[in-house]
N, C-alpha and C. Protein backbone atom coordinates (compact mmCIF):
# COMPACT_ATOMS: atom_id res chain seq x y z
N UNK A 1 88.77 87.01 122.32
CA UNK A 1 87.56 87.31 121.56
C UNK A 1 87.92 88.22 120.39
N UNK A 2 87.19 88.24 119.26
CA UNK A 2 87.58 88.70 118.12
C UNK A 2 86.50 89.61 117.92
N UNK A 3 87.32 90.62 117.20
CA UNK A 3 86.42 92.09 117.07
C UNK A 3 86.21 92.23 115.68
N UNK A 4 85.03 92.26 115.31
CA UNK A 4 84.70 92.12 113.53
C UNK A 4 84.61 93.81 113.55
N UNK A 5 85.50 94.41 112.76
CA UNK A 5 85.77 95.56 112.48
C UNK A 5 85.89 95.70 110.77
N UNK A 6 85.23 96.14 109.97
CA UNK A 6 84.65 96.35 108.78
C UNK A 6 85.08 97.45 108.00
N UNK A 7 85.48 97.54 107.24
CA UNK A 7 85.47 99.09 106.18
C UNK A 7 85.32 98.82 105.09
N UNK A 8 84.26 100.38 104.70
CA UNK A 8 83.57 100.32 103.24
C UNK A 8 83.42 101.65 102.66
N UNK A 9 83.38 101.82 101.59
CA UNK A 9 83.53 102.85 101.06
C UNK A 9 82.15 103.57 101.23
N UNK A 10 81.95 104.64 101.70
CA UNK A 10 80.67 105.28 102.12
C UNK A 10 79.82 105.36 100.86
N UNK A 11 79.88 105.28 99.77
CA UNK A 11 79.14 105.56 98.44
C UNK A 11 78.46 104.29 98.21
N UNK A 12 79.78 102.95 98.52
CA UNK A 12 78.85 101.81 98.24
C UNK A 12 77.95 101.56 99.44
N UNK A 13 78.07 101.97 100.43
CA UNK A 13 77.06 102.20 101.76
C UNK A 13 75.75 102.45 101.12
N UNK A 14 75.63 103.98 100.63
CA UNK A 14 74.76 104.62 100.34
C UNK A 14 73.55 104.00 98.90
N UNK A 15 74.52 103.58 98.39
CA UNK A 15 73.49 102.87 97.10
C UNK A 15 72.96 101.05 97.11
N UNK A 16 73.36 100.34 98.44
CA UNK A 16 73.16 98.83 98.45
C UNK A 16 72.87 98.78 100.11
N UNK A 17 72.88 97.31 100.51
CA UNK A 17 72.29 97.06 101.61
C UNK A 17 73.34 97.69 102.69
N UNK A 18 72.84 98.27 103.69
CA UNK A 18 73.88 98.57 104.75
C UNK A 18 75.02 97.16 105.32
N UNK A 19 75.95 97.77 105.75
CA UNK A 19 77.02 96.69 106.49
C UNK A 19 76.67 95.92 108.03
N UNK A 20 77.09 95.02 108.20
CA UNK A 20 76.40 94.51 109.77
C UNK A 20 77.06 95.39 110.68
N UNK A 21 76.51 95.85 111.67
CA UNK A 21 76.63 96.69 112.90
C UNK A 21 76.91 97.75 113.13
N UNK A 22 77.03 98.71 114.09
CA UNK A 22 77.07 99.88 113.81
C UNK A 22 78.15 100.72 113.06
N UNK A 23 77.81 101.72 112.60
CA UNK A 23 78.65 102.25 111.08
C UNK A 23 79.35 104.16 111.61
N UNK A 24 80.43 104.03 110.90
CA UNK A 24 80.80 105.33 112.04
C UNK A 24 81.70 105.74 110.88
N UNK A 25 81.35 106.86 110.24
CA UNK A 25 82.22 107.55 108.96
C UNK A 25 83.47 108.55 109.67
N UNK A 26 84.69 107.94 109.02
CA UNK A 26 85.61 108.29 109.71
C UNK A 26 86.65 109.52 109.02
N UNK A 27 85.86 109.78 108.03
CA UNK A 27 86.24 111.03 107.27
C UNK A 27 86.52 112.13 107.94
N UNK A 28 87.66 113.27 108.04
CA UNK A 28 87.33 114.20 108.72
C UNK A 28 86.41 115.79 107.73
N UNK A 29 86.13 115.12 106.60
CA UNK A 29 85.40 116.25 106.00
C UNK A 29 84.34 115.25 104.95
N UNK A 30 82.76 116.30 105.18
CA UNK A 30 82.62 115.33 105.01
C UNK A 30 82.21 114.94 103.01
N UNK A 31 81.67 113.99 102.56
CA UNK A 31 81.98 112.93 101.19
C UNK A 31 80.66 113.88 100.59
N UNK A 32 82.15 114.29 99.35
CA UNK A 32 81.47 115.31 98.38
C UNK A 32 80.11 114.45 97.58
N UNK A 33 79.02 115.22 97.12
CA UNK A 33 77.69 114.37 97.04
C UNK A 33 77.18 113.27 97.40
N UNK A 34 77.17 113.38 99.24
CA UNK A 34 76.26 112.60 99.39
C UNK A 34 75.94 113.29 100.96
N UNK A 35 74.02 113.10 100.94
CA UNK A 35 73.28 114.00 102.02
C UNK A 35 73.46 113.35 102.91
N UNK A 36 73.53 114.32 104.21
CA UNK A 36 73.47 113.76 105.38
C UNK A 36 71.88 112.67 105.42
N UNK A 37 71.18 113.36 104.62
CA UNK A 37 69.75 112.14 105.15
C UNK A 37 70.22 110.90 104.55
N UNK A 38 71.07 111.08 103.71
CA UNK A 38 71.42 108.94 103.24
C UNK A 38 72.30 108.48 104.09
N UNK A 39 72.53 108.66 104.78
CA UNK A 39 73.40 108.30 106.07
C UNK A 39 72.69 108.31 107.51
N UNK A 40 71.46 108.23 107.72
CA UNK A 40 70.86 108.14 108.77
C UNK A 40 71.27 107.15 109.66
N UNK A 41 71.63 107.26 110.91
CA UNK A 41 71.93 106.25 111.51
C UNK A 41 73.92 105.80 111.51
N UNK A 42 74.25 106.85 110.91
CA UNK A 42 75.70 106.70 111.01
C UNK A 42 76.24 107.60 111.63
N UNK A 43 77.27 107.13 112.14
CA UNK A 43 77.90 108.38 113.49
C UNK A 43 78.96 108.67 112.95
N UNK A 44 79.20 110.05 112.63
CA UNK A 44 80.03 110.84 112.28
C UNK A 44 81.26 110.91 113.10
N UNK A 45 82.85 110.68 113.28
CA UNK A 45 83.21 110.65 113.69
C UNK A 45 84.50 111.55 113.66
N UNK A 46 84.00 112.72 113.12
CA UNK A 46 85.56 113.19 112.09
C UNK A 46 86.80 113.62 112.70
N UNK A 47 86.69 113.27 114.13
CA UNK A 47 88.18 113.94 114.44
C UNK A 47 88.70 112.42 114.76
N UNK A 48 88.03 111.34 114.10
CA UNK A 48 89.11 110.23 113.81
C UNK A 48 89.89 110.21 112.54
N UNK A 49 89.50 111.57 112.06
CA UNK A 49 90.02 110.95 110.68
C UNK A 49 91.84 112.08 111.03
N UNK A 50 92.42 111.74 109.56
CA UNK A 50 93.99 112.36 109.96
C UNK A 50 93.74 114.05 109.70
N UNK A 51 94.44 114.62 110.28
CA UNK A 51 94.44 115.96 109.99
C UNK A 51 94.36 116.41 108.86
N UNK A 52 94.30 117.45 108.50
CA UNK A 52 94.69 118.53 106.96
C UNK A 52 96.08 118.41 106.57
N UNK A 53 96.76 118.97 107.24
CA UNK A 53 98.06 118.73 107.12
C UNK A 53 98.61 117.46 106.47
N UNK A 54 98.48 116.56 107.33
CA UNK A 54 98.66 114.98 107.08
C UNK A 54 97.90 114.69 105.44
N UNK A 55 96.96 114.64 105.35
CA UNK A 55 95.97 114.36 104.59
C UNK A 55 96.43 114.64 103.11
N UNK A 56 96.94 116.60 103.59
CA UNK A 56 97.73 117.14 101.98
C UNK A 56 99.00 116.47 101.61
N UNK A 57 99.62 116.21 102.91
CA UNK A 57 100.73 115.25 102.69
C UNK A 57 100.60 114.23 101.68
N UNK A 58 99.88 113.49 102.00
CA UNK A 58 99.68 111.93 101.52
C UNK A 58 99.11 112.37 100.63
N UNK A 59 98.20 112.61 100.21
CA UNK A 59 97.25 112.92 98.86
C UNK A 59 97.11 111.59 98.01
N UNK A 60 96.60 110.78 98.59
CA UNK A 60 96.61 109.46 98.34
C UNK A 60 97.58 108.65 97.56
N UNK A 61 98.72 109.08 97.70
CA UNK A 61 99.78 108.65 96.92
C UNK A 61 100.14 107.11 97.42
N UNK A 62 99.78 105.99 97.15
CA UNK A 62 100.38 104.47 97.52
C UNK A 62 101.85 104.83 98.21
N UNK A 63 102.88 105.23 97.08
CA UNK A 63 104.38 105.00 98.14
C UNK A 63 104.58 105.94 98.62
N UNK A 64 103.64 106.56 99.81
CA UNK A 64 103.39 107.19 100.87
C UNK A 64 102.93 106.29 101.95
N UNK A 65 101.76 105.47 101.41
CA UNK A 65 101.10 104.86 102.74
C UNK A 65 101.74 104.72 103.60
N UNK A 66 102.82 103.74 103.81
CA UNK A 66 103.45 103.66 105.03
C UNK A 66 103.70 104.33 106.18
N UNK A 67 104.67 105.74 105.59
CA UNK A 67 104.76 106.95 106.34
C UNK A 67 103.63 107.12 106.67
N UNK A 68 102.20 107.31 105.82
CA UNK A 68 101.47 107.79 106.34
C UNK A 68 100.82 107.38 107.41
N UNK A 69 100.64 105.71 107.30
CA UNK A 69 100.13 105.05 108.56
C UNK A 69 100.61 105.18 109.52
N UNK A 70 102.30 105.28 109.66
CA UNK A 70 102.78 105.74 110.92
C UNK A 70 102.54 106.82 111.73
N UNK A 71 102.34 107.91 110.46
CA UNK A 71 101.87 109.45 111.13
C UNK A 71 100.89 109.49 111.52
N UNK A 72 100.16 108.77 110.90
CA UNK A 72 98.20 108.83 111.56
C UNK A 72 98.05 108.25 112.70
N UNK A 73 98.57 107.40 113.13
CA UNK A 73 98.75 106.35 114.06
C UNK A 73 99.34 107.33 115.42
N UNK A 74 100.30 107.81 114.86
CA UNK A 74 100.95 108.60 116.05
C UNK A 74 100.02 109.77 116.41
N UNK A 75 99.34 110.33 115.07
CA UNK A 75 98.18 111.37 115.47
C UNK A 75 96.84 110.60 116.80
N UNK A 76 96.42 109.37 116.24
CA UNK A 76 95.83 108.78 117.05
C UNK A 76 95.83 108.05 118.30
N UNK A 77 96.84 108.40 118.43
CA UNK A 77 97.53 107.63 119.91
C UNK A 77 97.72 109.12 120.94
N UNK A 78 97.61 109.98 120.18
CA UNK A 78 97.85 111.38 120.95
C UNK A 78 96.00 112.13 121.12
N UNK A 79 95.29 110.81 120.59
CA UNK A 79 93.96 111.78 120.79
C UNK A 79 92.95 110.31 121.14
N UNK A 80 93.65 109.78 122.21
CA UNK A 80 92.62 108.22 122.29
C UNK A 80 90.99 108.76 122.72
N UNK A 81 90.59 109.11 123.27
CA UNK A 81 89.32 109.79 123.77
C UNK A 81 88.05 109.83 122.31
N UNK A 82 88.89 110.32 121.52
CA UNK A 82 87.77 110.25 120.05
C UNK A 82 87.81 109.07 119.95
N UNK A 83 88.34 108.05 120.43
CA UNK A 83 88.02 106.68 119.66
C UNK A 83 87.09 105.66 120.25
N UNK A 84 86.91 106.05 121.42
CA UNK A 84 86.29 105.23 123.04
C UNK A 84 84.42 105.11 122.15
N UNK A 85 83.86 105.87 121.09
CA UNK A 85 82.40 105.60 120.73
C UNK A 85 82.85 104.27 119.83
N UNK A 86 83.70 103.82 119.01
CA UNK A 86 83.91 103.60 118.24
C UNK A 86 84.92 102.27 118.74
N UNK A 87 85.44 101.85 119.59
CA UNK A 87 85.76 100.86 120.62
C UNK A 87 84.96 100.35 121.36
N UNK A 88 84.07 101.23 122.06
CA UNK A 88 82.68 100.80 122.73
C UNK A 88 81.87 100.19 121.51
N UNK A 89 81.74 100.49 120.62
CA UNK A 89 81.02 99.48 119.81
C UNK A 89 81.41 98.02 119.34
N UNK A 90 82.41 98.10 118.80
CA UNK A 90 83.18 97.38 118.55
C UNK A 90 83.56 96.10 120.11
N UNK A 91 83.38 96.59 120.97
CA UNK A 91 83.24 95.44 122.05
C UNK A 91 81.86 94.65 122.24
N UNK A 92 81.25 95.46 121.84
CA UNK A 92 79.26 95.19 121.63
C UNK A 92 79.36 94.21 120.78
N UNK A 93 79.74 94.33 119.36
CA UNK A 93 79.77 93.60 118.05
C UNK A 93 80.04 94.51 116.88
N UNK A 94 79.83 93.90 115.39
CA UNK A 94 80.76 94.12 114.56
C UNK A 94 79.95 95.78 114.19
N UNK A 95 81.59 96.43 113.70
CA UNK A 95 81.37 97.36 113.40
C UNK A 95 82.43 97.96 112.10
N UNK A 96 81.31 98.96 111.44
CA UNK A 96 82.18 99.38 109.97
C UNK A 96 82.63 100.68 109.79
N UNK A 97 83.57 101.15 109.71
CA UNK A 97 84.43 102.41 109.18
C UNK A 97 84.02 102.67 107.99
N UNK A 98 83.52 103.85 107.65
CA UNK A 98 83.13 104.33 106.71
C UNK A 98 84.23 105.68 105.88
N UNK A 99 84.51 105.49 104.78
CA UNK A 99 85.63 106.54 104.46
C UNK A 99 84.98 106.59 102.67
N UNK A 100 85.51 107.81 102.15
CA UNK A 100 85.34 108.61 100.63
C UNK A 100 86.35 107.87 99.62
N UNK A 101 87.32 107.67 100.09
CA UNK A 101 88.98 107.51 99.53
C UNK A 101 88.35 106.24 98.16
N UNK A 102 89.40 106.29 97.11
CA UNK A 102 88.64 105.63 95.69
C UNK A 102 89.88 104.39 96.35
N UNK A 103 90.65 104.63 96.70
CA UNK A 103 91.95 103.87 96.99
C UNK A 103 91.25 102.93 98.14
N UNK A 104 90.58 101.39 97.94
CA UNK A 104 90.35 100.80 99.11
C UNK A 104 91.46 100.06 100.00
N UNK A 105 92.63 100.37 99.71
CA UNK A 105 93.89 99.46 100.44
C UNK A 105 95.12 100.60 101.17
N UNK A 106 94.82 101.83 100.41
CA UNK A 106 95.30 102.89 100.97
C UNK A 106 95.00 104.10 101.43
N UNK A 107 93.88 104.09 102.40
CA UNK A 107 92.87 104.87 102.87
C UNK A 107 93.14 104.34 105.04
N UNK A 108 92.85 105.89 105.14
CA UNK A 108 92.85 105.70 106.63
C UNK A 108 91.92 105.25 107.19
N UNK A 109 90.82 104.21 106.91
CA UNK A 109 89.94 103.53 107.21
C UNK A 109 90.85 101.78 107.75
N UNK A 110 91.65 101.67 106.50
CA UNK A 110 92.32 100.64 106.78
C UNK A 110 93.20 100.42 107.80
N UNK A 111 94.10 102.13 108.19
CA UNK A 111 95.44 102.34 109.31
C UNK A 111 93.90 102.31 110.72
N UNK A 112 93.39 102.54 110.42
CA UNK A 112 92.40 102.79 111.64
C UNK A 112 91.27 101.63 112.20
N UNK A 113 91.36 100.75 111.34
CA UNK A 113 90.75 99.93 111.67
C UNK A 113 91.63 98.99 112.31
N UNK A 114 93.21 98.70 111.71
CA UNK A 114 94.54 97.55 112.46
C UNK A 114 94.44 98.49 113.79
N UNK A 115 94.66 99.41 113.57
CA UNK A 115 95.22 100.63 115.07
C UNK A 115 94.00 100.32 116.31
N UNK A 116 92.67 99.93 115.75
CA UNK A 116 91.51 99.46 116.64
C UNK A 116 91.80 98.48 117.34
N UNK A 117 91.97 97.89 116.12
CA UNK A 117 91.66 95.91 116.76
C UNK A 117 92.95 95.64 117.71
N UNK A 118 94.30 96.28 117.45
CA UNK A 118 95.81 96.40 118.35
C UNK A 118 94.90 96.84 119.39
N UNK A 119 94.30 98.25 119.85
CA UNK A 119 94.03 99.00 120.97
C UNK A 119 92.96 97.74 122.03
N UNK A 120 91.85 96.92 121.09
CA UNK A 120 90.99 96.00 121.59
C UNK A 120 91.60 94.69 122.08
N UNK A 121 92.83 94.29 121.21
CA UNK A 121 93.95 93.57 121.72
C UNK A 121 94.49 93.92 122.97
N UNK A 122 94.84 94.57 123.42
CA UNK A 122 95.74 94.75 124.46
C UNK A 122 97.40 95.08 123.94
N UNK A 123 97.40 95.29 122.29
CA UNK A 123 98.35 94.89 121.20
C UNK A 123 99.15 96.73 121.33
N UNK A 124 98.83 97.43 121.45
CA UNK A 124 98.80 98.78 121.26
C UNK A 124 99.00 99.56 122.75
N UNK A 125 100.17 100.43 122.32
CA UNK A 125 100.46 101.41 123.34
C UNK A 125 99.23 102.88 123.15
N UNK A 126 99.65 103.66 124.07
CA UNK A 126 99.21 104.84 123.89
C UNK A 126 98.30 105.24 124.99
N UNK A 127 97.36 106.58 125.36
CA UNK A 127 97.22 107.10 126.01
C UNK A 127 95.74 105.99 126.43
């Protein structure tokens, strides 16, 4: 069975029609101008997102991603428990990752959404 797992940039969220199924912003801080009331109905999820540390690392630099996906990945495999709202949905039906990042191909929405669908696979190690 296939898990429709979604990501969108939280801004285009906020100004057009919402995404199909439940929506879970995976930022760990949260997206400079915009209110929590335009986001009603979205579940905050921020200790999915990568650390500070990590985060200053990468600083959205493209020939970083890689490393970075590996590091986030390894961050997330050491904290499976934050992810179980956000898997539980995702077994229900489709669901969308919500992230700030201007970069839509190199943003931890994307390492986190493959790292899902592996974990819903049976594809993925970890705790």
């Amino acid at each position: 069975m296939g898990h429709d797992i979604g990501v969108e940039r939280v801004y285009d969220e906020v100004r057009g029609e919402p995404p199909p199924g439940e929506l879970f912003l995976v930022d760990r801080i949260w997206p400079r101008g915009v209110r929590k009331s335009s986001l009603e109905g979205v579940r905050w999820v921020k200790e999915a997102g990568p650390s500070a540390d990590l985060r200053s690392w990468f600083g959205h630099d493209p020939d970083r991603f890689e490393e970075f996906a590996r590091r986030y990945r390894e961050e997330l495999s050491g904290n499976r428990a934050v992810l179980e709202p956000i898997l539980e949905a995702a077994r229900r039906g489709p669901v969308t990752l919500l992230y700030s990042a201007r970069d839509e191909e190199h943003n931890q929405a994307v390492v986190l959404r493959d790292h899902l669908a592996e974990l819903l696979s049976g594809r993925a190690g970890g705790n």
